[in-house]
N, C-alpha and C. Protein backbone atom coordinates (compact mmCIF):
# COMPACT_ATOMS: atom_id res chain seq x y z
N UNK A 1 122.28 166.14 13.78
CA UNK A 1 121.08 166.29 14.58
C UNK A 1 120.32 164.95 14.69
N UNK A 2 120.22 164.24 13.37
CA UNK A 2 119.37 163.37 13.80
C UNK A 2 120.28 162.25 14.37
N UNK A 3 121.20 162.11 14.36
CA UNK A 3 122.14 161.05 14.99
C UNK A 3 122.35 161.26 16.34
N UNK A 4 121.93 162.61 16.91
CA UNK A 4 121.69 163.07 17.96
C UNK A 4 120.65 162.50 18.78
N UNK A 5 119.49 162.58 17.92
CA UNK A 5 118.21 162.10 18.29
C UNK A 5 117.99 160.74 17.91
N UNK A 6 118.60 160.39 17.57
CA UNK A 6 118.52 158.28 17.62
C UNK A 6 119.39 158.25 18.92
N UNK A 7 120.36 158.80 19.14
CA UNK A 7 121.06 158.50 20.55
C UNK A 7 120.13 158.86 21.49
N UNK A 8 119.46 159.57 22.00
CA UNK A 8 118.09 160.23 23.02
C UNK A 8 117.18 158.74 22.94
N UNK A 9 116.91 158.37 21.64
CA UNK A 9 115.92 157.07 21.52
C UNK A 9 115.90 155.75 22.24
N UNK A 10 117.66 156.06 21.77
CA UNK A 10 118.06 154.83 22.17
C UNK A 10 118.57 154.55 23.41
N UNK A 11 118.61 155.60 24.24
CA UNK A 11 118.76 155.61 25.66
C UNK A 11 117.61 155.35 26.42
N UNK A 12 116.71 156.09 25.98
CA UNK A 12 115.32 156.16 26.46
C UNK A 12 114.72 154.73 26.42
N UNK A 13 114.79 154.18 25.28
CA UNK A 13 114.39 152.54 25.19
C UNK A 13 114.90 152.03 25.91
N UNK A 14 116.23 151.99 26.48
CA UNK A 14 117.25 151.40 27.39
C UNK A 14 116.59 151.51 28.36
N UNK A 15 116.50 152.82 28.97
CA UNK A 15 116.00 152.82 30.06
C UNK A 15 114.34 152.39 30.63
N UNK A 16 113.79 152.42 29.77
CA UNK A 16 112.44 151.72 29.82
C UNK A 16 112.33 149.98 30.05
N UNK A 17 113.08 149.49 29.59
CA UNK A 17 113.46 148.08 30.20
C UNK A 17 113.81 147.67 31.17
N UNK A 18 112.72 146.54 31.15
CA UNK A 18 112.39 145.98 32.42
C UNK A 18 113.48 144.84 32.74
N UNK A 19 113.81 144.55 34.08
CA UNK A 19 114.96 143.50 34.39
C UNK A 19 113.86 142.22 33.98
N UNK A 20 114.88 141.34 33.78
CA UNK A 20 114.17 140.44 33.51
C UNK A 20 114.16 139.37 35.02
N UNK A 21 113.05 138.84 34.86
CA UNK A 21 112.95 138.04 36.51
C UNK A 21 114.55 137.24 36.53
N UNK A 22 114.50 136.82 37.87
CA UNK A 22 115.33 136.29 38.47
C UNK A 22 115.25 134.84 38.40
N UNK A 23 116.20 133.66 37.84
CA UNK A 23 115.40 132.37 37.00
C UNK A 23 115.11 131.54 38.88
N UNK A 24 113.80 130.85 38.59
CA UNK A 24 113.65 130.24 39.84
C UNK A 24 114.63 128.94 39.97
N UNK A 25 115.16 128.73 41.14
CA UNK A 25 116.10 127.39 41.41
C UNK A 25 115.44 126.28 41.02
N UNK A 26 115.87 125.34 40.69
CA UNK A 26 115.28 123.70 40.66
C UNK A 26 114.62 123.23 42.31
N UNK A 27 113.56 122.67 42.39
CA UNK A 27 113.81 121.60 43.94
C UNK A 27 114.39 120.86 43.60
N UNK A 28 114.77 120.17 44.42
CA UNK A 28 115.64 119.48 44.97
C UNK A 28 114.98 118.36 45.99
N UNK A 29 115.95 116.97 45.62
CA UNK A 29 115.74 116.34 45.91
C UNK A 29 115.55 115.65 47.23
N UNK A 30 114.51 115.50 47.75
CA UNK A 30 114.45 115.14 49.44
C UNK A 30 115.19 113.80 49.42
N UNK A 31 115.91 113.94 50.68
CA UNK A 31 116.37 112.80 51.07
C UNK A 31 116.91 112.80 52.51
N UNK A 32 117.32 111.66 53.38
CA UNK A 32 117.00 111.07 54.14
C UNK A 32 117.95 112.11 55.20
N UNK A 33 118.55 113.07 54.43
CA UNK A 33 119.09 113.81 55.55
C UNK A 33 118.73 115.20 55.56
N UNK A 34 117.67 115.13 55.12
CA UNK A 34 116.40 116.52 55.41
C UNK A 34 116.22 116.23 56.28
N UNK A 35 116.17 117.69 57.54
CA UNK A 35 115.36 117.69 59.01
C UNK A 35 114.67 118.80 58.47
N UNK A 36 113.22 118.55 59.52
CA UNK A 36 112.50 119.80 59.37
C UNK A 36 112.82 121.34 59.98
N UNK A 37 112.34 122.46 59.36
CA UNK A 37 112.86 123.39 59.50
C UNK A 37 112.59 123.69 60.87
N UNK A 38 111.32 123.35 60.85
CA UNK A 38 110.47 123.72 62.86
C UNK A 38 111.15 122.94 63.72
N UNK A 39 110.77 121.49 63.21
CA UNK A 39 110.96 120.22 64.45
C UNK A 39 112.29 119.47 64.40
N UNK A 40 113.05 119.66 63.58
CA UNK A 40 114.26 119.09 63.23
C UNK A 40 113.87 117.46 63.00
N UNK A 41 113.23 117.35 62.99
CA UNK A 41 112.79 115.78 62.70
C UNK A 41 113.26 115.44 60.90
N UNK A 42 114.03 114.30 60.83
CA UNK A 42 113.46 113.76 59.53
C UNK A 42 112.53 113.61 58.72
N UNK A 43 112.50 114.51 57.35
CA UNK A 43 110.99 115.07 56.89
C UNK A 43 110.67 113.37 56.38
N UNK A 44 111.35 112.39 55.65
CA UNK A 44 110.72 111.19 54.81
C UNK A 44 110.00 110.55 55.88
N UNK A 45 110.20 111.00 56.99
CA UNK A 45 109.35 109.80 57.86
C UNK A 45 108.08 110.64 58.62
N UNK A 46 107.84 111.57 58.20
CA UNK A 46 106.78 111.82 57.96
C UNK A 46 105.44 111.76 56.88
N UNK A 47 104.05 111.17 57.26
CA UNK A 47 103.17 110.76 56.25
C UNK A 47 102.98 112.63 55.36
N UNK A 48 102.18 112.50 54.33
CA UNK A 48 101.48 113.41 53.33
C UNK A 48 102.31 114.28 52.88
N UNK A 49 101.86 115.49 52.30
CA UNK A 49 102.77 115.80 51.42
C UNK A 49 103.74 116.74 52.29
N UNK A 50 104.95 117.63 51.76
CA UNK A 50 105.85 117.69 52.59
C UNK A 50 105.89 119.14 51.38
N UNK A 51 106.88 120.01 52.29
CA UNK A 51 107.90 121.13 51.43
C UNK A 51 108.96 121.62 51.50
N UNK A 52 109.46 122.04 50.20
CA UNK A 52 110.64 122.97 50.42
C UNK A 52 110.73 124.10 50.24
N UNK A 53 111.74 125.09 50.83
CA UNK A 53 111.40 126.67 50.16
C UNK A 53 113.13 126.89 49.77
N UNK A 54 113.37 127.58 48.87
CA UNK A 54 114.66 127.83 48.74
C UNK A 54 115.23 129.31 49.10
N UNK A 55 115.79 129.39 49.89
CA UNK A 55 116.05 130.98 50.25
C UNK A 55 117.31 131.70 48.65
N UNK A 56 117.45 133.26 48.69
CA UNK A 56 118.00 133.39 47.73
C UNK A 56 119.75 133.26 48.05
N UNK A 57 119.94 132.82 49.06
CA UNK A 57 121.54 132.29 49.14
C UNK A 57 121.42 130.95 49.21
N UNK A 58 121.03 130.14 48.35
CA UNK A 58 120.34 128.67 47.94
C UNK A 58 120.41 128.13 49.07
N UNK A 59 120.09 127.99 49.84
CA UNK A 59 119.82 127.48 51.03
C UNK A 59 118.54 127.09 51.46
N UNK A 60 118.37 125.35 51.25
CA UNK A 60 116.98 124.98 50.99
C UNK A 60 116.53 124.69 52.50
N UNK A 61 115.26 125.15 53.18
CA UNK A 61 114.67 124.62 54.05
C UNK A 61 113.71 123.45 53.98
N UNK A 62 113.62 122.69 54.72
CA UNK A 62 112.78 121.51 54.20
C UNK A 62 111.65 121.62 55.76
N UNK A 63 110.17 120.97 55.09
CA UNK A 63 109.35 121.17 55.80
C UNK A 63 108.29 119.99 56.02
N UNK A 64 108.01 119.60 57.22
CA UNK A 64 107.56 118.01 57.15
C UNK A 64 106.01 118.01 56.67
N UNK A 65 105.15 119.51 56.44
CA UNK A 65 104.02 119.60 56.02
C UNK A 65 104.21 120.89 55.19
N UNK A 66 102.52 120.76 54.55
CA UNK A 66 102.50 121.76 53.16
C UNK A 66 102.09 123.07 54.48
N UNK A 67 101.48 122.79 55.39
CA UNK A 67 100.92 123.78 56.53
C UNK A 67 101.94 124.67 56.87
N UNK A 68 103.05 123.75 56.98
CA UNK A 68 103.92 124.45 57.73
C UNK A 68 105.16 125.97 56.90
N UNK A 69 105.08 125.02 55.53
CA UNK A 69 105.61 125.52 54.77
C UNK A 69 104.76 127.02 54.20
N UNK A 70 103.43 126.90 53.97
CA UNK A 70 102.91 127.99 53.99
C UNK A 70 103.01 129.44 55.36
N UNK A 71 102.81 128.79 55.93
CA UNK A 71 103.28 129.20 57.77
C UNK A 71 104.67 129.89 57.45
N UNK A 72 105.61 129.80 57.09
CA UNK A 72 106.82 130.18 56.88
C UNK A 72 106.78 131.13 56.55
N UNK A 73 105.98 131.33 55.01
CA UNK A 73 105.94 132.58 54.42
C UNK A 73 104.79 133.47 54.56
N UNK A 74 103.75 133.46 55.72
CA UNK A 74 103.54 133.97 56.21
C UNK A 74 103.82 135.13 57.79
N UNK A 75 104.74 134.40 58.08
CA UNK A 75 105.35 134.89 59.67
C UNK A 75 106.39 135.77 59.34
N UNK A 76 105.98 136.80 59.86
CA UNK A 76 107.05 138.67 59.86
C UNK A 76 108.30 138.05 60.33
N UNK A 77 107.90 137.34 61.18
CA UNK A 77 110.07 136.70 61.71
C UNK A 77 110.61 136.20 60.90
N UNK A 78 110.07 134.93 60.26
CA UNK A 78 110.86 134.39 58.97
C UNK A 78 111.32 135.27 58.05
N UNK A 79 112.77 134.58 57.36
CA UNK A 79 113.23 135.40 56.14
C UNK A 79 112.34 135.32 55.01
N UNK A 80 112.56 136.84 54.27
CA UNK A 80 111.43 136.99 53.10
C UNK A 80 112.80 136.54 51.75
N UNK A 81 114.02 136.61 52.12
CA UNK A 81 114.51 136.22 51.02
C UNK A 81 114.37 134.77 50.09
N UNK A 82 113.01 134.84 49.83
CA UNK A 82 112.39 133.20 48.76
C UNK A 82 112.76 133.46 47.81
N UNK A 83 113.57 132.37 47.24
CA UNK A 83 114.01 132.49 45.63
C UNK A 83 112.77 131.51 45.33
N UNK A 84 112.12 130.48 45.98
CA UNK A 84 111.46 129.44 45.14
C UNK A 84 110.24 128.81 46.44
N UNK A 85 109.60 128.07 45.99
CA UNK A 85 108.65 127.62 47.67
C UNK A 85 108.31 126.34 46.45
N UNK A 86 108.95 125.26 46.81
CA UNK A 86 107.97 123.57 46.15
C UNK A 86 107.21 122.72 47.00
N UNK A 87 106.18 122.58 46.51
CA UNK A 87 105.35 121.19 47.63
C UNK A 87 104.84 120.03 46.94
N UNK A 88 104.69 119.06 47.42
CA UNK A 88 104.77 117.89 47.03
C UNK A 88 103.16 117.76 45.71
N UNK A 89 103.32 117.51 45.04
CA UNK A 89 102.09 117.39 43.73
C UNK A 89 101.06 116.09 44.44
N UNK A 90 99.90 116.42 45.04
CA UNK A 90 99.07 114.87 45.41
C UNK A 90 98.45 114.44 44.87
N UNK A 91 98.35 115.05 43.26
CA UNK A 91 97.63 114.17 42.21
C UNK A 91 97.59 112.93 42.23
N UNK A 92 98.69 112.61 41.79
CA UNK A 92 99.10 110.95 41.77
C UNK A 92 99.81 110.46 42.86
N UNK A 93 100.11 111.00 44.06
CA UNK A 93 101.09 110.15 44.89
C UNK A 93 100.24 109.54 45.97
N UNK A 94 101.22 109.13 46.81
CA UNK A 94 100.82 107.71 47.73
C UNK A 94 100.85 109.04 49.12
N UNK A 95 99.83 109.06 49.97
CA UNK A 95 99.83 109.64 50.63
C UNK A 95 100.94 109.34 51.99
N UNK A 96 101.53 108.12 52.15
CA UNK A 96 102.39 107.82 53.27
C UNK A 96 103.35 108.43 52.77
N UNK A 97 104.03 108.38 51.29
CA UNK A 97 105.28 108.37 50.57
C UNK A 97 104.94 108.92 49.32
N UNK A 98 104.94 110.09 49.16
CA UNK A 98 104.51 111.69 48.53
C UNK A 98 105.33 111.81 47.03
N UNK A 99 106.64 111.02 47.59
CA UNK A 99 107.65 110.99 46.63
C UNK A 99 109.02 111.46 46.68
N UNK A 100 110.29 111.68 46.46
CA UNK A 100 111.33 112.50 46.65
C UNK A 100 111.01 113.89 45.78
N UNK A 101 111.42 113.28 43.92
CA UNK A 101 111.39 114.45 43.55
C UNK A 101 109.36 114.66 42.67
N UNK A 102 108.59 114.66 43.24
CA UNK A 102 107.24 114.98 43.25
C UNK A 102 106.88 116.48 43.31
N UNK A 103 107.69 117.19 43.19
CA UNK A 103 107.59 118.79 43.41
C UNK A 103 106.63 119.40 42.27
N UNK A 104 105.98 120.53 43.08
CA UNK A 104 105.37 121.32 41.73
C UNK A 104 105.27 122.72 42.62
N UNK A 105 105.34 123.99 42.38
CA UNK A 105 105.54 125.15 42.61
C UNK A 105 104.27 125.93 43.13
N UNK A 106 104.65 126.17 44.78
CA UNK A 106 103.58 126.17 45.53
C UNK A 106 102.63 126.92 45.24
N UNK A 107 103.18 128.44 44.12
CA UNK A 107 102.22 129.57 44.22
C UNK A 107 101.45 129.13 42.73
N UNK A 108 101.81 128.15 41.79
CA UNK A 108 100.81 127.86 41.26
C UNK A 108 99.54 126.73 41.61
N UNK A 109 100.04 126.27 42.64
CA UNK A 109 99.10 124.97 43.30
C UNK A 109 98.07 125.45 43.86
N UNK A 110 97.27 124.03 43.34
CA UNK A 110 95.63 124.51 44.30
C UNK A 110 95.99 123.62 45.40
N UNK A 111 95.33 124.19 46.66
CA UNK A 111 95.07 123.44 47.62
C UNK A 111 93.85 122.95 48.29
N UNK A 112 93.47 122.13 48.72
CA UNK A 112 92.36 121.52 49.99
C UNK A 112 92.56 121.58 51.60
N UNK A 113 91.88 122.74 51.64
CA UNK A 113 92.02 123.32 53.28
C UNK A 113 90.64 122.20 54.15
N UNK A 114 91.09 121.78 55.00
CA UNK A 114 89.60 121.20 55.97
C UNK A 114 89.51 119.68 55.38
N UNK A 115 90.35 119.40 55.00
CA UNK A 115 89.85 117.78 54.39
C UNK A 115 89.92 117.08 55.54
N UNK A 116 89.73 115.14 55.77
CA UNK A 116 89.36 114.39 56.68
C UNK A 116 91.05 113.83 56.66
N UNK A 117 91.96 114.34 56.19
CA UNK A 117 93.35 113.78 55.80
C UNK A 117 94.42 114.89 56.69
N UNK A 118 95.33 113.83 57.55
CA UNK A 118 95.87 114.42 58.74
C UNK A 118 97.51 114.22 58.17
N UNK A 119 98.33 115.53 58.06
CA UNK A 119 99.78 115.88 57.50
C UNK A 119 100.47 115.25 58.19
N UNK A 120 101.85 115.77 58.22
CA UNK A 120 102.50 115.69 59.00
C UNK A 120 102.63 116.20 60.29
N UNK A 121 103.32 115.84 61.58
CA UNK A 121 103.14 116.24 62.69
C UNK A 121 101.69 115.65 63.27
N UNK A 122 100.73 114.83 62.79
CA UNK A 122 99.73 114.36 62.91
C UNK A 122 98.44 115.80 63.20
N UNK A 123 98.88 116.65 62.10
CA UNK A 123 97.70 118.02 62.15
C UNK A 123 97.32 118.70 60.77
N UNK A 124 96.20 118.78 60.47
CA UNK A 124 95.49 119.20 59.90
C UNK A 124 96.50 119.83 58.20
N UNK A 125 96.01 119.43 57.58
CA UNK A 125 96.73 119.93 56.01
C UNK A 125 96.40 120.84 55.26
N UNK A 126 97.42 121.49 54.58
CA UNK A 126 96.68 122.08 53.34
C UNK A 126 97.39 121.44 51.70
N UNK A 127 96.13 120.27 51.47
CA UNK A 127 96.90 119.19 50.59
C UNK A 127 97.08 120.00 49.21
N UNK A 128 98.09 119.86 48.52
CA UNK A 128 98.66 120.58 47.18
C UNK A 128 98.16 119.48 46.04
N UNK A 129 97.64 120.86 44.86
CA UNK A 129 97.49 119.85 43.60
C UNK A 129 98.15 120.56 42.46
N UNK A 130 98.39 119.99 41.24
CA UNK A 130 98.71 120.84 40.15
C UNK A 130 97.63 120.97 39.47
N UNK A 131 96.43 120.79 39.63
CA UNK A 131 95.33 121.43 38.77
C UNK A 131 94.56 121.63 40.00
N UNK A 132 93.29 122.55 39.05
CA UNK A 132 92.36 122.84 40.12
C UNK A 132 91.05 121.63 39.76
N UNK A 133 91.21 120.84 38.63
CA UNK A 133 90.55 119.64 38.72
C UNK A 133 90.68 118.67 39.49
N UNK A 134 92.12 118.51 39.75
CA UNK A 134 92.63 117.09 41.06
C UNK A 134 92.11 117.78 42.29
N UNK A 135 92.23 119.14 42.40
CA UNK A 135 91.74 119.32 44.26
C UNK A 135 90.44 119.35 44.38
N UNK A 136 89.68 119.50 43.17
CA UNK A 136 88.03 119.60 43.51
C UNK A 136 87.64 118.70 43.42
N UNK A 137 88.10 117.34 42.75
CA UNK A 137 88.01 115.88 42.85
C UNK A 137 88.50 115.03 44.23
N UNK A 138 89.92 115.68 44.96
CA UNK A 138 89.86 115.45 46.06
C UNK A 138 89.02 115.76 47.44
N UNK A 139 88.79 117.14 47.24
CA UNK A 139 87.98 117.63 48.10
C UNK A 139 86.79 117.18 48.00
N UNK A 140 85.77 116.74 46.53
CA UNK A 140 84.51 116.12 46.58
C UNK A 140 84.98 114.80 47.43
N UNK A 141 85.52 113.83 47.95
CA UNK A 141 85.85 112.35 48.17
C UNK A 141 86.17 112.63 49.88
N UNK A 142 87.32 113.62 49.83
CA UNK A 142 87.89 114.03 51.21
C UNK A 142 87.22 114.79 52.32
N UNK A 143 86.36 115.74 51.76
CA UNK A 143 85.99 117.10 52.15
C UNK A 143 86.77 117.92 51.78
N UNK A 144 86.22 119.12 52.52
CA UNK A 144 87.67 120.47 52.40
C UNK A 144 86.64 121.67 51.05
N UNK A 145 87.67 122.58 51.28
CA UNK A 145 87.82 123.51 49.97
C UNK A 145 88.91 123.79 49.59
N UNK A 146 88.54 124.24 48.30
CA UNK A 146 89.72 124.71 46.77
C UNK A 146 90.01 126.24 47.15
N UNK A 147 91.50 126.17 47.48
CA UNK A 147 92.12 127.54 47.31
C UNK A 147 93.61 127.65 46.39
N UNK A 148 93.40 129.02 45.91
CA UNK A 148 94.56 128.98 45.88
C UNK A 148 95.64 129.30 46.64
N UNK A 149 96.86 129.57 45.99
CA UNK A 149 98.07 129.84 47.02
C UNK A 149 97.86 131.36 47.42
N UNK A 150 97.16 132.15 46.93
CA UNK A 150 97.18 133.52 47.11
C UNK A 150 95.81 133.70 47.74
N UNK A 151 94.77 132.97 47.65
CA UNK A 151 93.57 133.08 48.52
C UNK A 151 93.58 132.26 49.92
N UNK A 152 94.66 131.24 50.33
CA UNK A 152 94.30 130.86 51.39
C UNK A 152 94.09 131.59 52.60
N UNK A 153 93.13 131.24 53.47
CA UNK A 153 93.22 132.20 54.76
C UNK A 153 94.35 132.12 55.31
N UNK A 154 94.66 133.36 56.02
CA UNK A 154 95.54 133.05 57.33
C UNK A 154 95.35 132.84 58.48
N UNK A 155 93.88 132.76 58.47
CA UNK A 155 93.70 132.38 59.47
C UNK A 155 93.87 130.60 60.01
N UNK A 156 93.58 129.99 58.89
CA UNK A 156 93.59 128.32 58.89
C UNK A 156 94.81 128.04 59.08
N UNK A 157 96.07 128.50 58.65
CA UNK A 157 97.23 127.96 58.83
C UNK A 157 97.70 128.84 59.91
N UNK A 158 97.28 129.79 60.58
CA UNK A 158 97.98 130.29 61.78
C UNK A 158 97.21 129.35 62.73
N UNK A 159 96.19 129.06 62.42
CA UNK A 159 95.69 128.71 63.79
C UNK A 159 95.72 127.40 63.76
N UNK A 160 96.63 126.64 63.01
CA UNK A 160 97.17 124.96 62.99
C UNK A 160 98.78 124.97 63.11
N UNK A 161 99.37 126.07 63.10
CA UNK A 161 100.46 126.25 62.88
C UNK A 161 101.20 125.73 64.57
N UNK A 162 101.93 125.16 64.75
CA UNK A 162 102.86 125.03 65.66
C UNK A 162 103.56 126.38 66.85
């Protein structure tokens, strides 16, 4: 009986377990034969920061702005299969040249919506930070406001969006 009922236990525990997440991909390294996902343009020769998203059949899209890249995963047409979304970290980088591998993970990034600082495609940004100290330090200097990845409007990036 009771060997009965450790087997019931031990199923039951089984089944109460949770999958464990799915491990996120690495970014990956930009380079000179990234086109953008919209414009097909070469993303390095575009100024400010830039992104990638990784779909879950690793298949990286590359994006010549952080705008656009948000834009992506907002739009019902685009695929929802995201294994990963990276954008360029603007803490420390050079705003012409952002960096190759400068990545930091979009849904933990703060951003600066409305600043005086023009992306790629020569339109309006939503500049990425890894703290929410670097974007409120940028935004005091730049203008703009501090969002996060889950509070930005949709309205700001639909209505800059391409």
């Amino acid at each position: 009986m009771y060997k009965f009922l450790t087997l019931i236990f031990i199923v039951a525990l089984t089944a109460c377990e949770k999958t464990p997440p799915a491990e996120i991909p690495a970014a990956q390294t930009l380079t000179r034969e990234a086109s953008g996902y919209y414009c097909l343009m070469t993303v390095v020769y575009h100024k400010g920061p830039k992104g990638q998203i990784i779909l879950t059949d690793d298949k990286v899209l590359w994006f010549t702005s952080v705008r656009d890249t948000i834009a992506f995963t907002m739009s019902p047409e685009e695929p929802k299969n995201i294994a990963a979304i990276y954008v360029n970290d603007m803490s420390n980088a050079e705003w012409d040249n952002p960096g190759e591998d400068n990545w930091i993970n979009a849904k933990t990034a703060w951003y600066v919506l409305g600043s005086d600082r023009i992306g790629g495609m020569d339109a309006p940004e939503a500049v990425p930070f890894s703290t929410k100290s670097n974007a409120e330090l940028f935004a005091k200097t730049e203008k703009g406001t501090v969002y996060s990845f889950d509070s930005i409007p949709h309205e700001y990036i639909q209505s800059t969006s391409e």
